[in-house]
Protein backbone atom coordinates (compact mmCIF):
# COMPACT_ATOMS: atom_id res chain seq x y z
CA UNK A 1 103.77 215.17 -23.43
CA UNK A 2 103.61 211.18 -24.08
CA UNK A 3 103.10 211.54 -27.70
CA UNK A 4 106.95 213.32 -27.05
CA UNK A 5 108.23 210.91 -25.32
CA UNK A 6 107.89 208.16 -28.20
CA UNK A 7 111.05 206.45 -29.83
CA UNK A 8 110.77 206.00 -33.60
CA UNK A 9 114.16 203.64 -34.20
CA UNK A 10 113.17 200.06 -35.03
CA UNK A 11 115.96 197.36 -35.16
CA UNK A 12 116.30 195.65 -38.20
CA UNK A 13 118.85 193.16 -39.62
CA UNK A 14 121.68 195.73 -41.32
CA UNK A 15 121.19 195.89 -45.35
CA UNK A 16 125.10 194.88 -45.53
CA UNK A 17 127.68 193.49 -43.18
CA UNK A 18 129.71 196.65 -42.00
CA UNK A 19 133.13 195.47 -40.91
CA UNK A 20 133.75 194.68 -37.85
CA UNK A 21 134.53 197.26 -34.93
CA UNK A 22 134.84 196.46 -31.51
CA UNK A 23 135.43 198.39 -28.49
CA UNK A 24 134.47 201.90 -27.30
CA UNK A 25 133.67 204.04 -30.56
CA UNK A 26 132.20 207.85 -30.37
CA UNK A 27 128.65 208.27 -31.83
CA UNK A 28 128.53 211.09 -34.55
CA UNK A 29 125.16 212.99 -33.51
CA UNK A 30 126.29 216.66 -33.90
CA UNK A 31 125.32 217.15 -30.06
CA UNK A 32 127.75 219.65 -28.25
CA UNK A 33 128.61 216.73 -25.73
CA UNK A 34 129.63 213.16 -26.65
CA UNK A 35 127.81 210.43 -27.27
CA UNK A 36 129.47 206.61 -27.09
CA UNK A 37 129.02 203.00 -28.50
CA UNK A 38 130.71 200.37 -26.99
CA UNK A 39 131.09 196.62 -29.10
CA UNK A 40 132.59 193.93 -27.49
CA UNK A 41 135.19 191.63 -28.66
CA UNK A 42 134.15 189.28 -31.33
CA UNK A 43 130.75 190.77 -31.98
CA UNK A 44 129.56 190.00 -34.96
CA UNK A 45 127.44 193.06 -36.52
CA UNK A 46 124.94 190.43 -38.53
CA UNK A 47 124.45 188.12 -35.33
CA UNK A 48 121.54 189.55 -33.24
CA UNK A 49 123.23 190.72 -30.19
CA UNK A 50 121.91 191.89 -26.95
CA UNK A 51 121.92 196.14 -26.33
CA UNK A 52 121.50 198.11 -23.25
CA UNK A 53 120.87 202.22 -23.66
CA UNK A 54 122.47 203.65 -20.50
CA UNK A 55 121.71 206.69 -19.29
CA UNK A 56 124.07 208.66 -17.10
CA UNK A 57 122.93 209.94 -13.53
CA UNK A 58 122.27 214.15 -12.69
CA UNK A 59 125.17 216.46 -13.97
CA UNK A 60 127.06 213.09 -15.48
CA UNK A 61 128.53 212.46 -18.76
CA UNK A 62 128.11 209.58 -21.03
CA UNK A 63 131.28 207.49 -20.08
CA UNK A 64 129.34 207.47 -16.71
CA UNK A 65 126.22 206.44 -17.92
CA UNK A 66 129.04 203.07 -19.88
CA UNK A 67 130.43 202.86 -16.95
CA UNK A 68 127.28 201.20 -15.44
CA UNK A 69 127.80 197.91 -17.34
CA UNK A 70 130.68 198.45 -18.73
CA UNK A 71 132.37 195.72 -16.74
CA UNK A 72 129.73 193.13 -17.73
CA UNK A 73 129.72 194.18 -21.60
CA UNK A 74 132.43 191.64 -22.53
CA UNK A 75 131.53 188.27 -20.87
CA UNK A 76 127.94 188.80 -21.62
CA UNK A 77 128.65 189.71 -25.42
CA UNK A 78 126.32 193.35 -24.53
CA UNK A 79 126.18 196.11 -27.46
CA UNK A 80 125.77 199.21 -24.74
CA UNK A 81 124.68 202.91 -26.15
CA UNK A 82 125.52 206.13 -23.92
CA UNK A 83 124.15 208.71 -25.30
CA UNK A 84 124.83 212.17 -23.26
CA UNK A 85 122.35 215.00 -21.89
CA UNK A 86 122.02 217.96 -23.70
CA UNK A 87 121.51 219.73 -20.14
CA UNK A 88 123.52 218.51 -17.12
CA UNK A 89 120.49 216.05 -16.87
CA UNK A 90 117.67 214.66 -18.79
CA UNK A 91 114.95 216.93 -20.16
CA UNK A 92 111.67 216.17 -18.73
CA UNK A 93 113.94 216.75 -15.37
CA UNK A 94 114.79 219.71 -16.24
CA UNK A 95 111.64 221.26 -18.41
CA UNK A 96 108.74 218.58 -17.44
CA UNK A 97 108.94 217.81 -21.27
CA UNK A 98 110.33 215.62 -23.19
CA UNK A 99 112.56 217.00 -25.89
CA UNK A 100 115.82 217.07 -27.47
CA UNK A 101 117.23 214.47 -25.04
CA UNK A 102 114.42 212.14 -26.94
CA UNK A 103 115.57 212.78 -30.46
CA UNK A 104 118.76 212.55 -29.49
CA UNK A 105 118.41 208.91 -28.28
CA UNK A 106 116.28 208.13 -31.06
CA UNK A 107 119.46 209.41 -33.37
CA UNK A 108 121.58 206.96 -31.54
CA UNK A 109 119.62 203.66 -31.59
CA UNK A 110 119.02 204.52 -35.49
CA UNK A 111 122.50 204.98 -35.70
CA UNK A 112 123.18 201.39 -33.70
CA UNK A 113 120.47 199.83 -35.15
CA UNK A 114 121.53 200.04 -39.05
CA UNK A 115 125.35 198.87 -37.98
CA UNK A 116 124.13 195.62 -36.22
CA UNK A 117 121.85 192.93 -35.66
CA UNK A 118 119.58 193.32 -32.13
CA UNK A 119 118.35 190.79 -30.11
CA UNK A 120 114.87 192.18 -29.85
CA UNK A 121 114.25 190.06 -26.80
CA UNK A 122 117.15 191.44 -25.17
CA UNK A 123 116.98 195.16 -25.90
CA UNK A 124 117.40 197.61 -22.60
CA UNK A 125 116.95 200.94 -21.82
CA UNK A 126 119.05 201.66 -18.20
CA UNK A 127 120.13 204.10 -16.02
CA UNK A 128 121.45 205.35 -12.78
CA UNK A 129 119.75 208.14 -10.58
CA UNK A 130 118.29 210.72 -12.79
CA UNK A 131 119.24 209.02 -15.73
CA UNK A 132 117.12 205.63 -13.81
CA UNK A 133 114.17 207.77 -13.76
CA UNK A 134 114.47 208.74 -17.20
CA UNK A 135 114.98 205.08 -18.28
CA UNK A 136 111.81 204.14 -16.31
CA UNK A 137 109.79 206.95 -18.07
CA UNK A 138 110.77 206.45 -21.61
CA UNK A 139 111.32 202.47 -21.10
CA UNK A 140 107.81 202.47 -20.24
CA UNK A 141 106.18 204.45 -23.06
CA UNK A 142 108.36 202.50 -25.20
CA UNK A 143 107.73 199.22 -24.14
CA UNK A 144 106.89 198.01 -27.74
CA UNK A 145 110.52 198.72 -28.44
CA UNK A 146 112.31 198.19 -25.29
CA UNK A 147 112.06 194.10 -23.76
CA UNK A 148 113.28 195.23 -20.42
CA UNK A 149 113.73 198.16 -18.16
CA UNK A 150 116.73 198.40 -15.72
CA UNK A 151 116.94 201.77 -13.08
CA UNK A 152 119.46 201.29 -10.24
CA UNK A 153 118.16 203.96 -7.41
CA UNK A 154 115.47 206.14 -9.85
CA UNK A 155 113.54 209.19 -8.34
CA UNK A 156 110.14 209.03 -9.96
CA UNK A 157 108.00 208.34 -12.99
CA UNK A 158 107.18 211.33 -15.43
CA UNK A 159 103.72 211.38 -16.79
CA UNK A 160 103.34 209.10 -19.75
CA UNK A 161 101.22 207.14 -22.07
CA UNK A 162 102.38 203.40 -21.56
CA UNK A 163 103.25 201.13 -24.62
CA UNK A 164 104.04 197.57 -24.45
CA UNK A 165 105.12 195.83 -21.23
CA UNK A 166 108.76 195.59 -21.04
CA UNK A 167 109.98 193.51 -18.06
CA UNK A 168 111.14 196.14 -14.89
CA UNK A 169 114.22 195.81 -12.76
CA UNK A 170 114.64 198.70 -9.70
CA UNK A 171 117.29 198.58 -7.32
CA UNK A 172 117.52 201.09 -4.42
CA UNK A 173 120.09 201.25 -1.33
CA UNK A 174 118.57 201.77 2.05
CA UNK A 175 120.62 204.49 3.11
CA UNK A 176 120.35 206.70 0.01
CA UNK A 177 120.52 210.15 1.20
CA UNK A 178 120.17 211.46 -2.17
CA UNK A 179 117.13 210.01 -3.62
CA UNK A 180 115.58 208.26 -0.32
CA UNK A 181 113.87 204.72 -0.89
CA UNK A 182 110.63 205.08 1.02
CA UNK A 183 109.43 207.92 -1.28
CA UNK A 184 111.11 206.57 -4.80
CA UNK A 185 111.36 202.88 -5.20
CA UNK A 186 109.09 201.73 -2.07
CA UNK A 187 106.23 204.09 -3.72
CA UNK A 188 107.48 203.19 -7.59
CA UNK A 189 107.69 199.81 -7.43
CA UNK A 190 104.29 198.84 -5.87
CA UNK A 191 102.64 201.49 -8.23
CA UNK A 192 104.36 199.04 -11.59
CA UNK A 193 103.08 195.71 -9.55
CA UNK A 194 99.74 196.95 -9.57
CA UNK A 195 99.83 197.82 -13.15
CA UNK A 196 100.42 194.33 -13.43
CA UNK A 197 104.67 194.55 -14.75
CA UNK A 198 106.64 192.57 -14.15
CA UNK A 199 109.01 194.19 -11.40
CA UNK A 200 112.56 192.45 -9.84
CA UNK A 201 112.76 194.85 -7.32
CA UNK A 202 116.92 194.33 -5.40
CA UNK A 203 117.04 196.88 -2.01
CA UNK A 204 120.01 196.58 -0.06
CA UNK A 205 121.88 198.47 2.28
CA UNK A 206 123.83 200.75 1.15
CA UNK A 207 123.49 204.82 -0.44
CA UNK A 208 123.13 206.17 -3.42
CA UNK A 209 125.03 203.96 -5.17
CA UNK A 210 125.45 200.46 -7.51
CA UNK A 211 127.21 197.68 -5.82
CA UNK A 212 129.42 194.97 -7.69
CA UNK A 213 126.65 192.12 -7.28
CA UNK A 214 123.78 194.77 -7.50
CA UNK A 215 124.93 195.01 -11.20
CA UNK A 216 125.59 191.87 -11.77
CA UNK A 217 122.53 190.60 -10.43
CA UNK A 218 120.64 193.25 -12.58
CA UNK A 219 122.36 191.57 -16.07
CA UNK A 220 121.62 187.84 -14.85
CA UNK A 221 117.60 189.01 -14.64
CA UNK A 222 117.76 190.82 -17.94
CA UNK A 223 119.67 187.45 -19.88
CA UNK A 224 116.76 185.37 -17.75
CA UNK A 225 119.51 183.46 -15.20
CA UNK A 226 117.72 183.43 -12.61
């Protein structure tokens, strides 16, 4: 199942300028359901800039998955990548194995990568609810690729062979009736400490949900202003 769960797309500096495009653009990936790229203003695709793959939450679509950061994306000069579910959510959720939803992402940094320059100290793999846990799994087998990890209110880990050692940030609301805390962050985030990540772990009260500052807080730790 690990070997399944690996990401093949490598950044690399583009083989020729493309022109410019900024703002939200659809990704061409011949999935049945969308797929987006967003490029802020003034973005320059041969400047390494920082990228974020978001991944939306349980029966979501990919303009919920950008709508995670997409308030942030400008003022932080953020490349963000929502790719969509080929089921309503992820597959190892749905199958307990990794498959299409993989190749899929894999087909949309590749697609990312050879149009612009990535900060590879600043590349992200995120995501809310189901889509957090799914971030957390494939951030974490992919941790030669991915620099950091963000999952606002994730589930669980799915089995995996870890790569790398991407930098972890897990925020969780006390009140969350859907995913409670005591069983998914409380019991995820020790179980990361004592594989020795590094783990900013944000609870506050609150449901299932991502607060204003939560998110805010989340993009400070992943540009390092802390």
């Amino acid at each position: 199942m690990s070997r399944d769960a690996v990401l093949h797309a490598r950044p690399s500096r583009p083989a020729a300028a493309a022109a410019a495009q900024h703002g939200l653009q659809k990704l061409d990936l011949g999935s049945r359901r969308d797929s987006y790229l967003y490029v802020p203003p003034g973005c320059d695709p041969s400047n390494p800039a920082p990228l974020v793959l978001l991944l939306h939450g349980g029966g979501g679509h990919a303009h919920h998955g950008l709508d995670l950061l997409r308030h942030l994306a400008d003022d932080n000069g953020m490349i963000l990548v929502a790719p969509a579910s080929q089921a309503p959510t992820w597959d190892v959720i749905v199958s307990r194995t990794y498959g299409p939803d993989v190749r899929l992402l894999d087909q949309a940094l590749g697609e990312v990568f050879a149009r612009h320059a990535i900060d590879v100290r600043r590349l992200a793999i995120g995501g809310f609810s189901d889509g957090a846990s799914y971030a957390l799994s494939l951030g974490l087998a992919n941790g030669d690729l991915f620099s950091h990890v963000i999952a606002f209110s994730p589930g669980f880990i799915a089995p995996l062979q870890p790569r790398g050692q991407p930098a972890v940030f897990i925020s969780h609301g006390t009140r969350d009736a859907v995913l409670p805390v005591g069983p998914c962050s409380r019991t995820i985030v020790p179980r990361l400490r004592r594989a020795e990540y590094a783990v900013m772990y944000d609870e506050f009260e609150g449901g299932h949900e991502i607060p204003a500052e939560v998110a805010r807080f989340a993009v400070n730790w992943f540009f390092g202003r802390m």
